[in-house]
PDB file of N, CA and C in Angstrom:
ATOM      1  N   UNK A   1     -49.756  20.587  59.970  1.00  0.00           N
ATOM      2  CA  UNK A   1     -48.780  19.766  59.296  1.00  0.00           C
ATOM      3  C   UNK A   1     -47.383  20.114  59.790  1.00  0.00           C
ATOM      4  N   UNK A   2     -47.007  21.139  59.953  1.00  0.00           N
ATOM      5  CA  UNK A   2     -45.938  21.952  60.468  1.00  0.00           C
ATOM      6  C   UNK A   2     -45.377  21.517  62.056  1.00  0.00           C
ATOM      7  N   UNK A   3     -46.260  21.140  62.385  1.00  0.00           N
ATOM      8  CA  UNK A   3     -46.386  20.576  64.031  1.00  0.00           C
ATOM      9  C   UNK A   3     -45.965  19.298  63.967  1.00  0.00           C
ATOM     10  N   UNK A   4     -46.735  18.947  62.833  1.00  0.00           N
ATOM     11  CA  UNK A   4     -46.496  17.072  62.690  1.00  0.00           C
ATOM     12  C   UNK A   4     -45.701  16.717  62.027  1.00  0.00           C
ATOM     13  N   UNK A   5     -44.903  17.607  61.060  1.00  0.00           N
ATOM     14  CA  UNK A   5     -43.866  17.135  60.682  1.00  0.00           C
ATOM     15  C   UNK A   5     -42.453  17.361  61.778  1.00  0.00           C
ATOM     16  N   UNK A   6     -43.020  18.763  62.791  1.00  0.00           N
ATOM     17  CA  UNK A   6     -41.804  18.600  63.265  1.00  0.00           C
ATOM     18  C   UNK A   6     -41.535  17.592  64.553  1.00  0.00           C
ATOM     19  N   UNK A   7     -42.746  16.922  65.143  1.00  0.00           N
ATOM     20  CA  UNK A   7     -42.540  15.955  65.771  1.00  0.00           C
ATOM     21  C   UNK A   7     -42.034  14.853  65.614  1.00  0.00           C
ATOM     22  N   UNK A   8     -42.511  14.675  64.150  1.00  0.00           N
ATOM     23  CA  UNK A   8     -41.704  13.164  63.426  1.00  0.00           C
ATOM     24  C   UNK A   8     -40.017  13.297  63.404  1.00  0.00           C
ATOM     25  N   UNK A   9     -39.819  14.813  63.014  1.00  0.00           N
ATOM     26  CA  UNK A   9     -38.621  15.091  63.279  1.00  0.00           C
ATOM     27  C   UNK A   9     -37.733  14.522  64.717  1.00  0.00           C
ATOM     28  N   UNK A  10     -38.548  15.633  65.453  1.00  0.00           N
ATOM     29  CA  UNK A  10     -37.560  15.497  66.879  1.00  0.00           C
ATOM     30  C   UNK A  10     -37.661  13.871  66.877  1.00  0.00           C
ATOM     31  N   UNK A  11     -38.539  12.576  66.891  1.00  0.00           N
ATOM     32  CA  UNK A  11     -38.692  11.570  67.323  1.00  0.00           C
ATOM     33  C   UNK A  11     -37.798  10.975  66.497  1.00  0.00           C
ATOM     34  N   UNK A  12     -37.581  11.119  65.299  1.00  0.00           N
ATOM     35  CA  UNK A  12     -36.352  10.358  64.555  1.00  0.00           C
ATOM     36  C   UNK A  12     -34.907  10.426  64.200  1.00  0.00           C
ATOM     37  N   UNK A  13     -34.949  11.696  64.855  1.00  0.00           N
ATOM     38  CA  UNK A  13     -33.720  12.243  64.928  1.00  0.00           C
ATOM     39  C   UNK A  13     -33.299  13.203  63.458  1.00  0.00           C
ATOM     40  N   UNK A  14     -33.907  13.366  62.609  1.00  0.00           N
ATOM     41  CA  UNK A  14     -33.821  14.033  61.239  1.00  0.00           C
ATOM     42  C   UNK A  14     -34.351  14.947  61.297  1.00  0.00           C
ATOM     43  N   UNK A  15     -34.043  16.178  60.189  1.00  0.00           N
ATOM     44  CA  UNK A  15     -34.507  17.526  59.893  1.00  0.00           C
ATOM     45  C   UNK A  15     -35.816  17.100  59.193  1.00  0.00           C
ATOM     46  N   UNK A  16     -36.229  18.362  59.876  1.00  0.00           N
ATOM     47  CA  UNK A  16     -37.559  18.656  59.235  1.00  0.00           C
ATOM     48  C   UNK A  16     -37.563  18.454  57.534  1.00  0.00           C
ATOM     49  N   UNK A  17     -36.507  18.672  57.021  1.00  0.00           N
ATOM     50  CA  UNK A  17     -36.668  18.660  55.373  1.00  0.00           C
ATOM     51  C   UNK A  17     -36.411  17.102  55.145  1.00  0.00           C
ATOM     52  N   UNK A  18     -35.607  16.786  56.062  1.00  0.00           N
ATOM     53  CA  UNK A  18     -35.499  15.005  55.848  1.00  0.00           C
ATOM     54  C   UNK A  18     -37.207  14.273  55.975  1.00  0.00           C
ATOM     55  N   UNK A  19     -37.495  14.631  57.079  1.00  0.00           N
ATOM     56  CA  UNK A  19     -38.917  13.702  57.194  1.00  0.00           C
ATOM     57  C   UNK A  19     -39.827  13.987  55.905  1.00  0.00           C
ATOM     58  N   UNK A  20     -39.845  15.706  55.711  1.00  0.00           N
ATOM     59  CA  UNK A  20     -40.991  15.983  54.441  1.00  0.00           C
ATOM     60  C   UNK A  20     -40.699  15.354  53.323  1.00  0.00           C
ATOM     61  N   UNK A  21     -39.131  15.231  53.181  1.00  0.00           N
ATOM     62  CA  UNK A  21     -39.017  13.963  51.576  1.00  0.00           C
ATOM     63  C   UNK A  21     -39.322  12.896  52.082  1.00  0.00           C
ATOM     64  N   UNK A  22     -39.057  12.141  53.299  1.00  0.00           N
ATOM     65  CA  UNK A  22     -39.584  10.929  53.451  1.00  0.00           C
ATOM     66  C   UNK A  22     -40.854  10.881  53.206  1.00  0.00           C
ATOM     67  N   UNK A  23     -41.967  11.862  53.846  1.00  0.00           N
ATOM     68  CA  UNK A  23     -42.975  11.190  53.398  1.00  0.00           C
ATOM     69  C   UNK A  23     -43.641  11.549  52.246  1.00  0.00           C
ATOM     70  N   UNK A  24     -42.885  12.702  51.387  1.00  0.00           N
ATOM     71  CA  UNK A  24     -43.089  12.657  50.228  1.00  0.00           C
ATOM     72  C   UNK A  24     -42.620  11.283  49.202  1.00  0.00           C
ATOM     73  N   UNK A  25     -41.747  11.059  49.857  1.00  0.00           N
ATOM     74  CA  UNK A  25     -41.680   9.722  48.755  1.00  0.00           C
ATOM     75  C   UNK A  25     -42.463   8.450  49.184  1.00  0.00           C
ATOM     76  N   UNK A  26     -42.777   8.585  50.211  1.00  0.00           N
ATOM     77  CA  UNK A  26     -43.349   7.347  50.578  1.00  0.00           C
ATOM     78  C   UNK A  26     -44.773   7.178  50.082  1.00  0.00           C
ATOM     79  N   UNK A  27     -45.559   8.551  49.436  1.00  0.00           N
ATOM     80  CA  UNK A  27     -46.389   8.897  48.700  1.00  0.00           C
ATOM     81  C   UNK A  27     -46.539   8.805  47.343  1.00  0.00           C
ATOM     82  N   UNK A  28     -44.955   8.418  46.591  1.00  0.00           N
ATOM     83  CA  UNK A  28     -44.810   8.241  45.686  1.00  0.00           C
ATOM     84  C   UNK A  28     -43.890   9.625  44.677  1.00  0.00           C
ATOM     85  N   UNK A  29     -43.911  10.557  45.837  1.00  0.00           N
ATOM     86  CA  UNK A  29     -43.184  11.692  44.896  1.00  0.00           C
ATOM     87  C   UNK A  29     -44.275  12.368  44.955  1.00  0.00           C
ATOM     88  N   UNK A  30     -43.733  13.978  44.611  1.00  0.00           N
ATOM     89  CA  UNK A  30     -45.253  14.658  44.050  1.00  0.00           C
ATOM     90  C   UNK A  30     -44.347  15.759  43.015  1.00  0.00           C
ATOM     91  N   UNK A  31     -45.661  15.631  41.526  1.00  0.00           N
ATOM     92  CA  UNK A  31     -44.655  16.087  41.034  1.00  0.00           C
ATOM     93  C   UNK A  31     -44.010  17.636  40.423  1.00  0.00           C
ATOM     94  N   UNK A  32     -45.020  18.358  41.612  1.00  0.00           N
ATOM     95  CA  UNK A  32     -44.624  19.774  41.528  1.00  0.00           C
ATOM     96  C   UNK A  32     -43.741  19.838  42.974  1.00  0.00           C
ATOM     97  N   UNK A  33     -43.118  18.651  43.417  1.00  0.00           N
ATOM     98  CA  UNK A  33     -41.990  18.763  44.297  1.00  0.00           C
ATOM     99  C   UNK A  33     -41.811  19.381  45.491  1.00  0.00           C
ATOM    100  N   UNK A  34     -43.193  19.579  46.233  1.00  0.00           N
ATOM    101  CA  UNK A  34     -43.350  20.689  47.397  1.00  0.00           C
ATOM    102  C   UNK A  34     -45.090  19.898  47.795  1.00  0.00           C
ATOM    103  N   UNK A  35     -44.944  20.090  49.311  1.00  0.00           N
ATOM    104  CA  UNK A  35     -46.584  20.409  49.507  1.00  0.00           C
ATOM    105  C   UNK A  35     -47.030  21.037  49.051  1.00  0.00           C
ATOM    106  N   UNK A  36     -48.620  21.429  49.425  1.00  0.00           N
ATOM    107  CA  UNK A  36     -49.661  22.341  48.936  1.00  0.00           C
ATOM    108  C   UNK A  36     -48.989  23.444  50.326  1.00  0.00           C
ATOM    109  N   UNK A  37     -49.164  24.909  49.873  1.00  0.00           N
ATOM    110  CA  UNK A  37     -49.663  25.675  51.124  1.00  0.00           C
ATOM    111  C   UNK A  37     -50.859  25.894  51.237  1.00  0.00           C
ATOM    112  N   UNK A  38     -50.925  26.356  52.395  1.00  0.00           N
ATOM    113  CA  UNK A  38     -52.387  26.652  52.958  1.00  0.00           C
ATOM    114  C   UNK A  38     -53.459  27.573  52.358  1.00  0.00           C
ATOM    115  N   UNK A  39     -52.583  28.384  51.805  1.00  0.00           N
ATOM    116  CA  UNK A  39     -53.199  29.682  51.218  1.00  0.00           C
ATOM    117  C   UNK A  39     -53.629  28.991  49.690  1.00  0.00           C
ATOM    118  N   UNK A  40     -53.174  28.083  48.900  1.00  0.00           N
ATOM    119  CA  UNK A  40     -53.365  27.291  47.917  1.00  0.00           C
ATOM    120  C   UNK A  40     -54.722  26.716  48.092  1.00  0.00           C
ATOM    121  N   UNK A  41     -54.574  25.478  48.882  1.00  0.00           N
ATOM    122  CA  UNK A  41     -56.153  25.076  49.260  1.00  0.00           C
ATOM    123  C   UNK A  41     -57.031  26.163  49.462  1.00  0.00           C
ATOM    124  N   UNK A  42     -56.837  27.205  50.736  1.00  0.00           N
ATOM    125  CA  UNK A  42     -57.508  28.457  50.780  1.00  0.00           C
ATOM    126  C   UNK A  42     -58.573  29.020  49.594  1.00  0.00           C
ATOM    127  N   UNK A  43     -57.725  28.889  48.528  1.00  0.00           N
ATOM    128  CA  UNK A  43     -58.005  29.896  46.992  1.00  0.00           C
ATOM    129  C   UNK A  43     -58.951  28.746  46.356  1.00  0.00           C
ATOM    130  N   UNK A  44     -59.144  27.932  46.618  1.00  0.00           N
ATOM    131  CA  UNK A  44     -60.061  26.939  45.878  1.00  0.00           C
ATOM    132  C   UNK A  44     -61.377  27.090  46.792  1.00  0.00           C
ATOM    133  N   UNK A  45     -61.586  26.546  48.055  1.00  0.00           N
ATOM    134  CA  UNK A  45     -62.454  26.585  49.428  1.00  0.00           C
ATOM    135  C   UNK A  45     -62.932  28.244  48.920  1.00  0.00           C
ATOM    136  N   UNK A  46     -61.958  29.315  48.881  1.00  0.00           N
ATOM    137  CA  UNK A  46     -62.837  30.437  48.580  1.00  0.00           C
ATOM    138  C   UNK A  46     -64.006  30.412  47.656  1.00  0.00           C
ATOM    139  N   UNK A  47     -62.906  30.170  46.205  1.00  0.00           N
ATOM    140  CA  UNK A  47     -63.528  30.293  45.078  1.00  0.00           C
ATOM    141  C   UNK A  47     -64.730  29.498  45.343  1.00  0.00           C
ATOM    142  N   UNK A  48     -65.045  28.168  45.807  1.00  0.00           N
ATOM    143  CA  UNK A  48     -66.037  26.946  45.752  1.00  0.00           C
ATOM    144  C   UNK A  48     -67.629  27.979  46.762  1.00  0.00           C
ATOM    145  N   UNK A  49     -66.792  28.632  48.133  1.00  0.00           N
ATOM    146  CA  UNK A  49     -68.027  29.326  48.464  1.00  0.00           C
ATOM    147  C   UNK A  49     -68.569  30.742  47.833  1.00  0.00           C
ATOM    148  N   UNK A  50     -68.338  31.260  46.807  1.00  0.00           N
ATOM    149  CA  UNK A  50     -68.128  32.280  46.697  1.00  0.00           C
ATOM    150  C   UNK A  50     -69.220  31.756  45.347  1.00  0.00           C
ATOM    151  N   UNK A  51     -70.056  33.022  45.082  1.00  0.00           N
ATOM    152  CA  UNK A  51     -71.653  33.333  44.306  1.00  0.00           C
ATOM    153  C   UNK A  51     -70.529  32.541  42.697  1.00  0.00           C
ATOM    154  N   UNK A  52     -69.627  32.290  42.310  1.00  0.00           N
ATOM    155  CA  UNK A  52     -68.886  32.402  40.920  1.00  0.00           C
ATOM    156  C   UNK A  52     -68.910  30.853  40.991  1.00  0.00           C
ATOM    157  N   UNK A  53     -68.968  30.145  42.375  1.00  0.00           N
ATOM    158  CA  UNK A  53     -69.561  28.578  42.010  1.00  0.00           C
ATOM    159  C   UNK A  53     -70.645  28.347  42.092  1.00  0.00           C
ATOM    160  N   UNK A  54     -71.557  29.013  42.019  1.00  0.00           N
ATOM    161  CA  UNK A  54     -72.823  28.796  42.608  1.00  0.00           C
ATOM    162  C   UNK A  54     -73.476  27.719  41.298  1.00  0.00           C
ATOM    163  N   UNK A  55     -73.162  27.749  40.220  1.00  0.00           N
ATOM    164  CA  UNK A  55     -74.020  25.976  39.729  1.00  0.00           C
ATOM    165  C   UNK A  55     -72.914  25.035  39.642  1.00  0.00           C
ATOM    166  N   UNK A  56     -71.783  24.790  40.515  1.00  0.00           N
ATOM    167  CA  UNK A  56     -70.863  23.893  40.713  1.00  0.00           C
ATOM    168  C   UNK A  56     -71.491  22.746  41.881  1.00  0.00           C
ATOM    169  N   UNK A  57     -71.506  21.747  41.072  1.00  0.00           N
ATOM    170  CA  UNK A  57     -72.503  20.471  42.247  1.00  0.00           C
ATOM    171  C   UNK A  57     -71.817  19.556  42.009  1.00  0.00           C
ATOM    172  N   UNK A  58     -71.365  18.677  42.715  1.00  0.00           N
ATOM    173  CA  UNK A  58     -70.563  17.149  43.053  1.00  0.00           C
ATOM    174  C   UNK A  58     -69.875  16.923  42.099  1.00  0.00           C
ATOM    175  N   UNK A  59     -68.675  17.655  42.329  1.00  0.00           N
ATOM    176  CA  UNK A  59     -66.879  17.809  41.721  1.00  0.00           C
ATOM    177  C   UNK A  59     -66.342  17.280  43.114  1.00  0.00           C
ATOM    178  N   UNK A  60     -65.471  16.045  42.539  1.00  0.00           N
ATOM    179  CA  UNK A  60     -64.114  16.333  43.744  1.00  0.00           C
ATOM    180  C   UNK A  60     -63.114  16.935  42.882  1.00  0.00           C
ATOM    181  N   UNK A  61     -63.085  17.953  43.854  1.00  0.00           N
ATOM    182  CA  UNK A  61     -61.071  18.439  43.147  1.00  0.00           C
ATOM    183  C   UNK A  61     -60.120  18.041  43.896  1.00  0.00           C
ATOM    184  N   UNK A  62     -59.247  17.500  43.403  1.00  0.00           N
ATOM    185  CA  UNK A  62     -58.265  17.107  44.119  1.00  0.00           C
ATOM    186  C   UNK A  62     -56.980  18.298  44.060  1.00  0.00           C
ATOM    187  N   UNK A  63     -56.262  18.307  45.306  1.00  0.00           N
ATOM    188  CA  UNK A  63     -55.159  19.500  45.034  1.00  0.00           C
ATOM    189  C   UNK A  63     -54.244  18.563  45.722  1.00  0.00           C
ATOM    190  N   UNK A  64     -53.174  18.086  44.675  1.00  0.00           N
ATOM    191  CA  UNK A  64     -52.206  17.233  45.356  1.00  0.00           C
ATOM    192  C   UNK A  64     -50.490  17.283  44.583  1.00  0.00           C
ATOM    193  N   UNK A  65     -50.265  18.338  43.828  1.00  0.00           N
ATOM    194  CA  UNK A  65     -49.625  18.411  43.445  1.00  0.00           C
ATOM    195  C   UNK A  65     -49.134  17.632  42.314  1.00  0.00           C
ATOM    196  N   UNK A  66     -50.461  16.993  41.398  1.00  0.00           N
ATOM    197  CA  UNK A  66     -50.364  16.007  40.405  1.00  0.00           C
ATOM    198  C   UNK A  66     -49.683  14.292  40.752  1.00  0.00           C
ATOM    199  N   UNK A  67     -49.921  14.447  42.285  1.00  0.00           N
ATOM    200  CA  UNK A  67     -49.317  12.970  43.024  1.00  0.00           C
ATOM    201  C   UNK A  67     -50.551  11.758  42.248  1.00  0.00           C
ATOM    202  N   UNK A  68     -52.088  12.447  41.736  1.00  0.00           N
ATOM    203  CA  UNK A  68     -52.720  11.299  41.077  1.00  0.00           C
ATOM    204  C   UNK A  68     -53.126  11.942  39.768  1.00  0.00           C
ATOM    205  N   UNK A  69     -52.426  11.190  39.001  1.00  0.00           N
ATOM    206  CA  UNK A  69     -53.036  11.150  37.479  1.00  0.00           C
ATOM    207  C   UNK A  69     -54.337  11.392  37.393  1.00  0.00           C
ATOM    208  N   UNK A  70     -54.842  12.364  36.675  1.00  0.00           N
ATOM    209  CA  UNK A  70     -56.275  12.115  36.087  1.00  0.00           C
ATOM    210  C   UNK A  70     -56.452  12.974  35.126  1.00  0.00           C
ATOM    211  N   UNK A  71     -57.646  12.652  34.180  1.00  0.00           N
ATOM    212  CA  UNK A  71     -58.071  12.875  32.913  1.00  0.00           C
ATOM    213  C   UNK A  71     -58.461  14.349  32.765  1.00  0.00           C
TER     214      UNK A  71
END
């Protein structure tokens, strides 16, 4: 992501923090106001392989910074 945001950069002429709100808003906002880091997703992917999910069967989790409403 880091790569690809900074290409969008150099190609548009804007900072790297300019493009990431652009396409944060163009997403609609997100509303813990930041991407995910890596190490975030990481801690879920662990937890999911790890013996403590083992009767966890067809969940999507979504990790999006509350960008979609759900119940």
């Amino acid at each position: 992501m880091d790569a690809y945001l900074q290409s969008l950069a150099e190609t548009s002429g804007l900072s790297v923090e300019q493009v990431t709100q652009n396409l944060m808003d163009s997403l609609g906002g997100i509303p813990l106001g930041r991407m995910a880091l890596p190490e975030e997703i990481a801690e879920l992917v662990g937890f999911l392989v790890s013996p403590k999910a083992s009767y966890i069967t067809g969940v999507n989790y979504i990790i999006d910074g509350g960008s979609n409403p759900s119940l």
